[in-house]
Protein backbone atom coordinates (compact mmCIF):
# COMPACT_ATOMS: atom_id res chain seq x y z
CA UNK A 1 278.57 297.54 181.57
CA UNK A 2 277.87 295.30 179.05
CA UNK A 3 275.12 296.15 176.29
CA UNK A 4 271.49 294.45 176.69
CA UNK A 5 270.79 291.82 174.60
CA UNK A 6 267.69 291.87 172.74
CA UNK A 7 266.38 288.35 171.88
CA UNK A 8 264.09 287.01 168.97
CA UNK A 9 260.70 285.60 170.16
CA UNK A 10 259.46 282.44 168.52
CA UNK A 11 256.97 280.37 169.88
CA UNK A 12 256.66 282.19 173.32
CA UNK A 13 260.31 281.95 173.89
CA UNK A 14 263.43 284.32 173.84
CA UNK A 15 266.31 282.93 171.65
CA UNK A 16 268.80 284.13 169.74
CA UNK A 17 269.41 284.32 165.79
CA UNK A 18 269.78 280.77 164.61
CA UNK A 19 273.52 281.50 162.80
CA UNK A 20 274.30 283.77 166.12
CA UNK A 21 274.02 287.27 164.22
CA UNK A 22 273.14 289.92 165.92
CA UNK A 23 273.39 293.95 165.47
CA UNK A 24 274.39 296.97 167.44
CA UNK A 25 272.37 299.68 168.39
CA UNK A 26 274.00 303.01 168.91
CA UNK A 27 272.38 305.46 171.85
CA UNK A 28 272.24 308.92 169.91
CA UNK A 29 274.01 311.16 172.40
CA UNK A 30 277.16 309.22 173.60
CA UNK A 31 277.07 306.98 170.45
CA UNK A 32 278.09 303.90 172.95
CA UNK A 33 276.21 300.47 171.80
CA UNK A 34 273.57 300.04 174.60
CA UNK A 35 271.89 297.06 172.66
CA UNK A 36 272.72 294.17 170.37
CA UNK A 37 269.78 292.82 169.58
CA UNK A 38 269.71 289.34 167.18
CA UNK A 39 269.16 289.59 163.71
CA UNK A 40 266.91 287.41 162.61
CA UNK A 41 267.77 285.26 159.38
CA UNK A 42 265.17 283.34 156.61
CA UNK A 43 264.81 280.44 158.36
CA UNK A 44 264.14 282.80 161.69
CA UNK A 45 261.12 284.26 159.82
CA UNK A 46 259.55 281.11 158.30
CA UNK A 47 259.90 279.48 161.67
CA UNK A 48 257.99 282.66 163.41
CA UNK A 49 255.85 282.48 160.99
CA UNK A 50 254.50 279.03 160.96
CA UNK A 51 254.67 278.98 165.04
CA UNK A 52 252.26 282.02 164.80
CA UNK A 53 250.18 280.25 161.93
CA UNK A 54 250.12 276.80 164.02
CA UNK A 55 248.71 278.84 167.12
CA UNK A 56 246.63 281.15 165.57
CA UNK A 57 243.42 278.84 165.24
CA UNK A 58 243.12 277.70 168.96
CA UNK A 59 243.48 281.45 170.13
CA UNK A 60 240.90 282.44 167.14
CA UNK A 61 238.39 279.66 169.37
CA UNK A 62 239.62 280.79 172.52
CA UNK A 63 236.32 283.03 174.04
CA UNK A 64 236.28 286.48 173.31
CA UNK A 65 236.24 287.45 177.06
CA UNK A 66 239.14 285.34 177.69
CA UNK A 67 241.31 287.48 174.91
CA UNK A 68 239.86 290.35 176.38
CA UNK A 69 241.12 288.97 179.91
CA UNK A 70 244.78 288.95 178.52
CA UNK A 71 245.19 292.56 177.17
CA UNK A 72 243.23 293.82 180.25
CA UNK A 73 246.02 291.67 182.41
CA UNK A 74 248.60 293.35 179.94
CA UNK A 75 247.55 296.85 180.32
CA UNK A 76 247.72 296.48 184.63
CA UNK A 77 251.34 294.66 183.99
CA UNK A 78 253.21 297.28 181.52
CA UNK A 79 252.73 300.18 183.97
CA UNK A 80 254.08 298.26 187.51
CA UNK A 81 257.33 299.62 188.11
CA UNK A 82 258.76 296.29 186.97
CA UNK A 83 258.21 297.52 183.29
CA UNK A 84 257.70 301.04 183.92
CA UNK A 85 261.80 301.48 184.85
CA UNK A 86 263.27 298.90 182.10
CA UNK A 87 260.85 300.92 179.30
CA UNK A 88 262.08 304.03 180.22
CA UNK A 89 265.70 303.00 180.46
CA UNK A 90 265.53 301.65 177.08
CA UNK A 91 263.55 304.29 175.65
CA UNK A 92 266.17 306.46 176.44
CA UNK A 93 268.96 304.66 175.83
CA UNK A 94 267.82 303.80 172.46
CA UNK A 95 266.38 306.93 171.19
CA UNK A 96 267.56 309.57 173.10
CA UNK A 97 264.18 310.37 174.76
CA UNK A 98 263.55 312.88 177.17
CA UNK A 99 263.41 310.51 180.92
CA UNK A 100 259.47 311.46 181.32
CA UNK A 101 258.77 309.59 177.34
CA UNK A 102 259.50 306.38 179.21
CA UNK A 103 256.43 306.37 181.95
CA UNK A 104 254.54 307.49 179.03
CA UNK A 105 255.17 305.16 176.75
CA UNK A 106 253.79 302.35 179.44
CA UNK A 107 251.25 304.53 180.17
CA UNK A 108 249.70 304.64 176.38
CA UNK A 109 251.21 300.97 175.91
CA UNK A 110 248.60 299.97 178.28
CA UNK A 111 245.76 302.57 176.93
CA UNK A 112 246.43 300.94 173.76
CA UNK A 113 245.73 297.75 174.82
CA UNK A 114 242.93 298.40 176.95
CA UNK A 115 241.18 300.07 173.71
CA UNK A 116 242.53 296.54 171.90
CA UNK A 117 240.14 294.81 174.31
CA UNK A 118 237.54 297.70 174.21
CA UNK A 119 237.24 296.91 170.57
CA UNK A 120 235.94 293.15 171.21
CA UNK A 121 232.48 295.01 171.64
CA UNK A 122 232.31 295.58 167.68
CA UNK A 123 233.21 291.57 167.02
CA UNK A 124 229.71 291.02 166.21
CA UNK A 125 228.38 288.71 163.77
CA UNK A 126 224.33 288.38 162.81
CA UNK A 127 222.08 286.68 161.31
CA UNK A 128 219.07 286.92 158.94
CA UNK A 129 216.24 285.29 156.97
CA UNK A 130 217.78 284.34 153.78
CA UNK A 131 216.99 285.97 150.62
CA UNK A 132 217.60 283.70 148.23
CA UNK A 133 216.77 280.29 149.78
CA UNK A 134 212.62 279.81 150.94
CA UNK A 135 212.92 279.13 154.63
CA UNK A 136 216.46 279.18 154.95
CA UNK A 137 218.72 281.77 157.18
CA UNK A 138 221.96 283.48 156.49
CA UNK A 139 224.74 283.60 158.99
CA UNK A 140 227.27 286.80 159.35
CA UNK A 141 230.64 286.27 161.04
CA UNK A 142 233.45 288.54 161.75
CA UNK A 143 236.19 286.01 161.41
CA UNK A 144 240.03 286.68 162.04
CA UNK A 145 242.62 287.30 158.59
CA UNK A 146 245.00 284.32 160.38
CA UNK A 147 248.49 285.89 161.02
CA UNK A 148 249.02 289.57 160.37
CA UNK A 149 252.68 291.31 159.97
CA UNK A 150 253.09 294.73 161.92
CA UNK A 151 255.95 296.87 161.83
CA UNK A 152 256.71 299.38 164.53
CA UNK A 153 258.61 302.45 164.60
CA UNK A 154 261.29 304.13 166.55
CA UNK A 155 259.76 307.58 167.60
CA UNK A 156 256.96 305.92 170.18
CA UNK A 157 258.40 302.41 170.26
CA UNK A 158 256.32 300.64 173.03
CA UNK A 159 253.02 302.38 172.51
CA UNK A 160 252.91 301.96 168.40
CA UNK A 161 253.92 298.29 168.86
CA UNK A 162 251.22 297.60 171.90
CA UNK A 163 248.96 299.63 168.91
CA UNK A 164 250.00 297.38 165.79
CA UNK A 165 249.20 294.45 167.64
CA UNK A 166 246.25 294.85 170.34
CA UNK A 167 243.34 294.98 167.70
CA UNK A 168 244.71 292.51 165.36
CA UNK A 169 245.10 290.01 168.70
CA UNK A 170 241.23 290.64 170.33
CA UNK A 171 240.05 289.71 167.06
CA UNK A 172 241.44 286.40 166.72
CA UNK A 173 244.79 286.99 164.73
CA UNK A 174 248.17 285.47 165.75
CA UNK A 175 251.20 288.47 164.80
CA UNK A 176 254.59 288.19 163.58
CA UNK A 177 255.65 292.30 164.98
CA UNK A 178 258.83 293.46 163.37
CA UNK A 179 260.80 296.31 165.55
CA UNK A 180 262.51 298.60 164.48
CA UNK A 181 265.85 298.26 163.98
CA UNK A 182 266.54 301.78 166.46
CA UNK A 183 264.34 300.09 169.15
CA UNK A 184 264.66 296.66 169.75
CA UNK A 185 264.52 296.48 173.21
CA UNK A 186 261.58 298.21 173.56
CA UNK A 187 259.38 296.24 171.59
CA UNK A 188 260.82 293.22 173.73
CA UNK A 189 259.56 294.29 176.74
CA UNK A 190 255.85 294.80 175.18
CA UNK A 191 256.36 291.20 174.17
CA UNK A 192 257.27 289.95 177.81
CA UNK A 193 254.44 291.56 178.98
CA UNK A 194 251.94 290.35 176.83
CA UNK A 195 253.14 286.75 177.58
CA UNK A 196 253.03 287.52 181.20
CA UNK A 197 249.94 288.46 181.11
CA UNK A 198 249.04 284.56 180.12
CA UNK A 199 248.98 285.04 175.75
CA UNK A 200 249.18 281.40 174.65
CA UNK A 201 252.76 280.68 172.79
CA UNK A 202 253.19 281.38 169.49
CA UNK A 203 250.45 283.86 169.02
CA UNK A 204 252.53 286.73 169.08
CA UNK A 205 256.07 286.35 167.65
CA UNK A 206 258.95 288.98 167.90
CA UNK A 207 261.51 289.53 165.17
CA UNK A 208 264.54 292.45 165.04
CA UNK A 209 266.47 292.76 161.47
CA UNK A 210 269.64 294.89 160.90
CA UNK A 211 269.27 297.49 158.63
CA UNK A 212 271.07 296.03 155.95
CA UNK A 213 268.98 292.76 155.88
CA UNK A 214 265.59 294.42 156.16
CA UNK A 215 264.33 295.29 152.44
CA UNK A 216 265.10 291.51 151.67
CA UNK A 217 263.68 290.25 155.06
CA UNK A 218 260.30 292.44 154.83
CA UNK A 219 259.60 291.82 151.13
CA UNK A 220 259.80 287.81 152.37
CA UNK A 221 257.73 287.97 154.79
CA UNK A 222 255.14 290.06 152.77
CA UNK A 223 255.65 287.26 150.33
CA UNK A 224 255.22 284.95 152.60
CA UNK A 225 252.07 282.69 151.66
CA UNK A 226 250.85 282.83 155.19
CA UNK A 227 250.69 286.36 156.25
CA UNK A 228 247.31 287.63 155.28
CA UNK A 229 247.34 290.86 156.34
CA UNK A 230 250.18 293.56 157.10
CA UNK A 231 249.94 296.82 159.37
CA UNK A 232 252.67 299.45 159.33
CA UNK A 233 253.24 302.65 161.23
CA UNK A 234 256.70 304.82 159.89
CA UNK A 235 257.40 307.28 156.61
CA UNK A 236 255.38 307.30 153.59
CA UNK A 237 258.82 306.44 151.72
CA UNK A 238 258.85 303.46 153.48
CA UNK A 239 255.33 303.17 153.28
CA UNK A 240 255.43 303.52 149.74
CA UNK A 241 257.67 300.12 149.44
CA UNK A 242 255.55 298.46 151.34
CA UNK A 243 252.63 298.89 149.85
CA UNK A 244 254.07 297.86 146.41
CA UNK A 245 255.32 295.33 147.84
CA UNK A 246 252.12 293.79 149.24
CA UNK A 247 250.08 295.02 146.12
CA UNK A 248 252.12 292.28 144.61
CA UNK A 249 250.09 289.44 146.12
CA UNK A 250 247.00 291.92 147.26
CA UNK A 251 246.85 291.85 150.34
CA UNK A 252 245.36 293.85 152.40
CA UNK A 253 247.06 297.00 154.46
CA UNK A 254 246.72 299.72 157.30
CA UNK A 255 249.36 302.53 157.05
CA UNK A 256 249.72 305.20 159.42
CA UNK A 257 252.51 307.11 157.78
CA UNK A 258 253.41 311.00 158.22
CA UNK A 259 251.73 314.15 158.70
CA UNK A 260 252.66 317.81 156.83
CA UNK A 261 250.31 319.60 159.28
CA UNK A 262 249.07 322.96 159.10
CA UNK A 263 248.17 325.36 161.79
CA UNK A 264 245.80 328.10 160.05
CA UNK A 265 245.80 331.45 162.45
CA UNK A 266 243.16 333.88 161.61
CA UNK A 267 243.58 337.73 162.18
CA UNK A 268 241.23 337.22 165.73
CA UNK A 269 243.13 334.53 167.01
CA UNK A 270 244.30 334.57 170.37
CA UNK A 271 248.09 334.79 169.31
CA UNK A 272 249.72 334.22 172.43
CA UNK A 273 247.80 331.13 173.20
CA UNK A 274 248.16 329.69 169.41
CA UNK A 275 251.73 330.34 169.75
CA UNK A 276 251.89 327.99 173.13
CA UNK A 277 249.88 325.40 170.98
CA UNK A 278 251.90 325.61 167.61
CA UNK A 279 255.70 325.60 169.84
CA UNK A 280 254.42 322.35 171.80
CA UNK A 281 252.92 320.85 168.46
CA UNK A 282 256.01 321.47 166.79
CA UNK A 283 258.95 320.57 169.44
CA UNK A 284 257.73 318.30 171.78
CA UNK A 285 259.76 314.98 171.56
CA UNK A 286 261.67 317.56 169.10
CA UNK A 287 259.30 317.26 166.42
CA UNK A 288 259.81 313.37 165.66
CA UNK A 289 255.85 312.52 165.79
CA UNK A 290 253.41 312.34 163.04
CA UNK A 291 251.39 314.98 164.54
CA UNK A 292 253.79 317.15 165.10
CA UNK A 293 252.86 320.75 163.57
CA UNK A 294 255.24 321.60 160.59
CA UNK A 295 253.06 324.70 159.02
CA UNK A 296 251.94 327.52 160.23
CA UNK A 297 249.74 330.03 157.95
CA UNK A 298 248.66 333.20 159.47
CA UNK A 299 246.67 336.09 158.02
CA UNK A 300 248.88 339.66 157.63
CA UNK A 301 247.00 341.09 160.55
CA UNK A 302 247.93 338.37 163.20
CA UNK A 303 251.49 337.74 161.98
CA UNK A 304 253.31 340.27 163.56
CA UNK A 305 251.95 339.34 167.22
CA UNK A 306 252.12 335.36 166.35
CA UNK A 307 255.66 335.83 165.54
CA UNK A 308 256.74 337.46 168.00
CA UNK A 309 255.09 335.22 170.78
CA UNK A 310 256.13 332.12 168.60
CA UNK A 311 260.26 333.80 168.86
CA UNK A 312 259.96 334.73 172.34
CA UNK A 313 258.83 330.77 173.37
CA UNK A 314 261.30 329.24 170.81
CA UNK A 315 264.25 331.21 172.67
CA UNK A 316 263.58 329.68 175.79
CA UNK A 317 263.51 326.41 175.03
CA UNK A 318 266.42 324.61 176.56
CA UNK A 319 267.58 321.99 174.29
CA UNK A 320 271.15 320.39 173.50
CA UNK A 321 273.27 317.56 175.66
CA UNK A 322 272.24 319.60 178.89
CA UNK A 323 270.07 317.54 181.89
CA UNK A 324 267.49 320.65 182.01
CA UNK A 325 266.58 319.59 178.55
CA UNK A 326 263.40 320.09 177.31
CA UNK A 327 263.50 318.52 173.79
CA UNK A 328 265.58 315.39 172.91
CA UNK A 329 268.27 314.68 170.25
CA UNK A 330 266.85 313.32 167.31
CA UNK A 331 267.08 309.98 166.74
CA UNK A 332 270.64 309.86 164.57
CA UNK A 333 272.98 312.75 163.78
CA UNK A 334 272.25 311.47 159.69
CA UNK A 335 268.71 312.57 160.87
CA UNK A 336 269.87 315.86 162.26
CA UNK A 337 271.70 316.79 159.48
CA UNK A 338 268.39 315.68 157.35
CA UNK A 339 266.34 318.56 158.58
CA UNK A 340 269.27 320.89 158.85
CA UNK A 341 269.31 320.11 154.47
CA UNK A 342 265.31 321.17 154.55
CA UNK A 343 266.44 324.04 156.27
CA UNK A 344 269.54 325.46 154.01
CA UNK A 345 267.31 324.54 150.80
CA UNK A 346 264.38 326.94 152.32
CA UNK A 347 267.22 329.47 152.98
CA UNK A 348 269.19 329.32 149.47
CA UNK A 349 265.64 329.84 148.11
CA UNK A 350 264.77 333.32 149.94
CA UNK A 351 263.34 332.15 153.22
CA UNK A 352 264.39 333.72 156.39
CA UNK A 353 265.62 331.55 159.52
CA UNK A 354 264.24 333.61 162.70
CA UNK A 355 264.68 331.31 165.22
CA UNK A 356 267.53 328.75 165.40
CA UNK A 357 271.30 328.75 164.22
CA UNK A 358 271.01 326.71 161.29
CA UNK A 359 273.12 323.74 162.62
CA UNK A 360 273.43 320.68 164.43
CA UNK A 361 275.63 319.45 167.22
CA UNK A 362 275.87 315.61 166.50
CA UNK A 363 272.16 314.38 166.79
CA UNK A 364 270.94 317.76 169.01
CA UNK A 365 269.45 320.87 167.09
CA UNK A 366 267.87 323.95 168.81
CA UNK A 367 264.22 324.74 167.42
CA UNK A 368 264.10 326.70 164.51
CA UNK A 369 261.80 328.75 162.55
CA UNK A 370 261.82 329.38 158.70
CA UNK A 371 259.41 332.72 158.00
CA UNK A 372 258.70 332.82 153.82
CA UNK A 373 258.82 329.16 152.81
CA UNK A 374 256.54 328.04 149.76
CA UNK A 375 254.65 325.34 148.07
CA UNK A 376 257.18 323.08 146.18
CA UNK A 377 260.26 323.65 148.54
CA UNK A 378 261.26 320.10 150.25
CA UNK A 379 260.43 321.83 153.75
CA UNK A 380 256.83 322.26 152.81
CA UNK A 381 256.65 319.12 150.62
CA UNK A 382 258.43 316.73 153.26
CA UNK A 383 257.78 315.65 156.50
CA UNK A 384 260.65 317.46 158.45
CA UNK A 385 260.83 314.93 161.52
CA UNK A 386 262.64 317.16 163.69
CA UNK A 387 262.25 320.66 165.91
CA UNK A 388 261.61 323.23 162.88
CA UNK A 389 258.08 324.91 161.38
CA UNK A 390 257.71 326.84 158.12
CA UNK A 391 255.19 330.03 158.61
CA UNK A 392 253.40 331.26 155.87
CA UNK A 393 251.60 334.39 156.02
CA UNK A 394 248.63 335.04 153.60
CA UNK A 395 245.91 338.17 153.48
CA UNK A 396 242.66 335.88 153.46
CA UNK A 397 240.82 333.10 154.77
CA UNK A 398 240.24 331.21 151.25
CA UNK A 399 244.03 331.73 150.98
CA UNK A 400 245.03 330.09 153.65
CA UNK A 401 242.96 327.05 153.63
CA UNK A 402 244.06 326.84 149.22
CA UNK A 403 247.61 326.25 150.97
CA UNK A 404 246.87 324.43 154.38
CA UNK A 405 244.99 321.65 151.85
CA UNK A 406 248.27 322.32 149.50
CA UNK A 407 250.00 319.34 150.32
CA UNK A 408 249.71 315.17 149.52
CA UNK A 409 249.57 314.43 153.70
CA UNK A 410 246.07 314.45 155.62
CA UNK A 411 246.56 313.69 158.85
CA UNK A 412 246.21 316.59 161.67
CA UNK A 413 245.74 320.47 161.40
CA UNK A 414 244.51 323.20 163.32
CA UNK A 415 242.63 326.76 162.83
CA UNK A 416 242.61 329.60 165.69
CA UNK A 417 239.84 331.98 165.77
CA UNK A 418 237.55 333.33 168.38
CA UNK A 419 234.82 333.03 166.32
CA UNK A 420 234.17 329.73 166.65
CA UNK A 421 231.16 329.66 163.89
CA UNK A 422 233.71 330.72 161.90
CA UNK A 423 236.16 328.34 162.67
CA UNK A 424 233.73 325.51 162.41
CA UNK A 425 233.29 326.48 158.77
CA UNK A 426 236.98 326.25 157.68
CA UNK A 427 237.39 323.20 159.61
CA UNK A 428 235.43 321.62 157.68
CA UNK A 429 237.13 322.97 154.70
CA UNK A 430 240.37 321.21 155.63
CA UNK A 431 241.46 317.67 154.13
CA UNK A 432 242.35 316.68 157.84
CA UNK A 433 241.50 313.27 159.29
CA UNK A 434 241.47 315.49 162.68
CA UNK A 435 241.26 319.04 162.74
CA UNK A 436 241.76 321.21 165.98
CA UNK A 437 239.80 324.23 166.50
CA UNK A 438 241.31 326.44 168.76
CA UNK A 439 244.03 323.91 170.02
CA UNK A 440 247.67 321.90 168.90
CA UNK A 441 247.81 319.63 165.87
CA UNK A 442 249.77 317.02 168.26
CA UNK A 443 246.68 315.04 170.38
CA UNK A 444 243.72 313.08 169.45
CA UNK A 445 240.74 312.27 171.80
CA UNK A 446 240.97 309.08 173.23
CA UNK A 447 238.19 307.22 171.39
CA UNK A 448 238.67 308.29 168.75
CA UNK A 449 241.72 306.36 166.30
CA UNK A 450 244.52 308.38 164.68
CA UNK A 451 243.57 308.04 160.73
CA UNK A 452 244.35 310.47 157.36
CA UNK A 453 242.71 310.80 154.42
CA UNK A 454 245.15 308.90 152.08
CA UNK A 455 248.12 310.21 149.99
CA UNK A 456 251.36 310.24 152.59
CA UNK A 457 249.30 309.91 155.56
CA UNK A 458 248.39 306.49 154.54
CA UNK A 459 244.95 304.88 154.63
CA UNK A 460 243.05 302.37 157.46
CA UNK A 461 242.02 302.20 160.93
CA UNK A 462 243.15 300.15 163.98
CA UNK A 463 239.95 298.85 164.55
CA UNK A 464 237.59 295.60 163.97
CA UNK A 465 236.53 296.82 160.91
CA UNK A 466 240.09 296.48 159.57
CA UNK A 467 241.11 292.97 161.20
CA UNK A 468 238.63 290.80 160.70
CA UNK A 469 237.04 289.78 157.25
CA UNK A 470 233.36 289.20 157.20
CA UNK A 471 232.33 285.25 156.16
CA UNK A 472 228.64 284.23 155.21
CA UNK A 473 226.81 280.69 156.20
CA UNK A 474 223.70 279.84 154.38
CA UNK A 475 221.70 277.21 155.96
CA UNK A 476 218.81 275.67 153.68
CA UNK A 477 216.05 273.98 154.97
CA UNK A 478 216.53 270.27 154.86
CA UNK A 479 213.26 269.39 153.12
CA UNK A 480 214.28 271.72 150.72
CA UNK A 481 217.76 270.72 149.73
CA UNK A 482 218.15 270.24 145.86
CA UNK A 483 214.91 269.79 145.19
CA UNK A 484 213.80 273.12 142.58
CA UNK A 485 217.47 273.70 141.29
CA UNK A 486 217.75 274.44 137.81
CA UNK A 487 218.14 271.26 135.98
CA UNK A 488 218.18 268.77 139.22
CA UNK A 489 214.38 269.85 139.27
CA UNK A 490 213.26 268.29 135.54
CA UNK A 491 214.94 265.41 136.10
């Protein structure tokens, strides 16, 4: 069977790549191409581009209910069975996911867009007497940036895209989204949707780059004089270029990069229940999400109990090119052998593996655990992306927050206690955007967006706040017009 073909999307149309160039993408477990997707040149981009900047005015005009209308209509047509099969075929053929990722990826595709159109309640403007001008009144508007960039990533590639673009679109911007390069196909069918679901053309443009092509092709398009504003969810290393990058011409960002988070488990703690949490955090979708939970620091007197339970779990987890499965490959074997290198450095250095054989089989690894690891070692420093956690164990409370906060990410982290005044307290003690008390690192509420504190975690909100720049009208009273300004006045 031939591989899909993943076309560009310019103007509301598939097409693709103007010289014909496309790329292969390779499905991690039988390493058979399942996609070329077209790789987008210069004059691709520029074209995308201005399409999105030509359409992005009328759709700015178009009602706020009507935009609402469109995601709402694009949230009931991602999770029909039309899109629900083709996601999870190519969400597994891409990535290697686990078959239940697909259904879920259409089912928080279309969450995401539903809070896209939830957010159109905070695109309020105002109004009030003015302060500087006798009579006169001054005018607030929330007012769109024009045509935002958003880059996607591989690990959740439906749901982050439907994310990077559903607040940008209620409030009025047109979006050039850039897949990635491991997912092409599933951004595509986002895109289809979306322009099902009646989006005017050219307000949403689609773009794939190889690998090879993309530090040239992003630091155009960042360049570009026309994209105002840029979102980006992936590494902090990439993160890191980016942001350079668009510091260049200063524009404005949202990053949602990694997460180095810390599970704190106190000597009360319900051990066998925090060792549930902490194996799910840690290996579900085999540890290749942002909240995934890569420390664990437990006081003496609950570490012999937590480890065991933690061992016990980690044995049984069926993982490897079997259909019982319960955690995926990772995305490439070079990412396999990646955390397998965090793992041998931890071990040359004095730490003991206690779970896991310290290897890979092409992109599959079992769990592992790594008992001793320290502040400064690349497996506490770096985000692992992939099924293995570090535990620390410490004698007191101050000590374990000193290291849970040891560390330049800020994302998620979580403290076990059955005291829950007590737990309260070292919550709050916790440079954590969202900090669990008595549950996983890997979840957020609903309402409530995904955001760090800075450093490797990034900085920003999906929200109105963030894609919409606030403009000021000042009307002044005809019959007052000119008539007391300084120097016009004495004349």
């Amino acid at each position: 069977m031939a591989p899909y073909f993943s076309q560009l999307w310019i103007n509301g149309s598939p097409r693709p790549a103007s010289n014909g160039k496309a790329f292969d993408v390779f499905n991690p477990v039988t390493q058979t191409v399942v996609t070329r997707a077209a790789s987008a040149t210069v004059e691709d981009i520029d074209l995308a581009i201005a399409e999105a900047d030509k359409a992005q005015p009328a759709w700015e005009a178009l009602s706020i209910l009507a935009r609402r209308q469109i995601l709402i209509n694009a949230s009931n047509i991602i999770v029909q069975e039309k899109y629900v099969k083709p996601i999870t075929e190519a969400v597994t053929q891409e990535t290697g996911a686990l078959p239940h990722w697909g259904p879920d990826e259409a089912r928080v595709s279309a969450f995401n867009l539903l809070q896209g159109a939830i957010e159109s309640a905070h695109l309020q403007g105002g109004s009030q007497p003015s302060q500087r001008v006798p009579g006169g009144t001054s005018i607030i508007e929330r007012r769109a940036y024009g045509t935002v960039f958003a880059i996607s990533p591989f690990n959740a590639p439906v749901r982050l895209a439907a994310r990077a673009i559903a607040v940008p679109l209620i409030c009025g911007n047109a979006v050039v989204l850039k897949s990635s390069e491991l997912s092409p196909r599933c951004a595509e069918l986002l895109v289809e949707a979306l322009y099902e679901a009646g989006l005017p053309k050219g307000v949403l443009q689609l773009i794939h780059t190889a690998r090879e092509d993309s530090p040239k092709l992003v630091a155009h398009i960042i360049g570009h004089k026309l994209i105002r504003h840029i979102n980006f969810t992936g590494s902090d290393r990439v993160g890191r270029i980016i942001a350079s990058e668009a510091g260049k011409y200063l524009k404005p960002c949202v990053f949602e990069l990694g997460g180095k988070n810390a599970t704190i488990v106190l000597n009360d703690a319900d051990t066998e229940d925090a060792a549930r949490n902490i194996m799910f955090s840690a290996m579900d979708h085999a540890g290749q999400v942002c909240m995934s939970n890569d420390r664990v620091i437990v006081q003496r007197g609950a570490s012999k109990a937590l480890i065991d339970a933690l061992t016990s779990l980690g044995e049984r987890i069926r993982s490897g090119p079997r259909p019982d499965a319960q955690i995926p490959p990772l995305v490439t074997e070079a990412s396999a052998a990646r955390v397998l290198s965090l793992i041998n450095d931890a071990k040359s250095r004095g730490a003991e593996v206690i779970l896991g054989d310290a290897a890979h089989q092409g992109a599959f690894m079992k769990p592992h655990i790594v008992l001793g690891f320290e502040p400064g070692w690349p497996l506490w420093e770096q985000e692992s992306f992939g099924p293995v956690f570090g535990i620390k164990i410490v004698d007191t409370e101050e000590e374990a927050v000193e290291l849970a906060n040891m560390t330049d990410y800020s994302l998620m982290a979580a403290v076990w206690t059955r005291d829950i005044e007590k737990g309260l307290r070292i919550s709050r003690l916790i440079r954590a955007g969202h900090v669990g008390l008595n549950g996983p690192t890997f979840g957020i509420e609903p309402t409530l967006s995904i955001h760090g504190l800075g450093g490797s975690t990034g900085y920003g909100n999906f929200d109105v706040d963030h894609f919409t720049q606030k403009r000021f009208i000042i009307i002044t009273p005809a019959n007052n017009a000119g008539k007391n300004l300084p120097i016009i006045r004495d004349l």
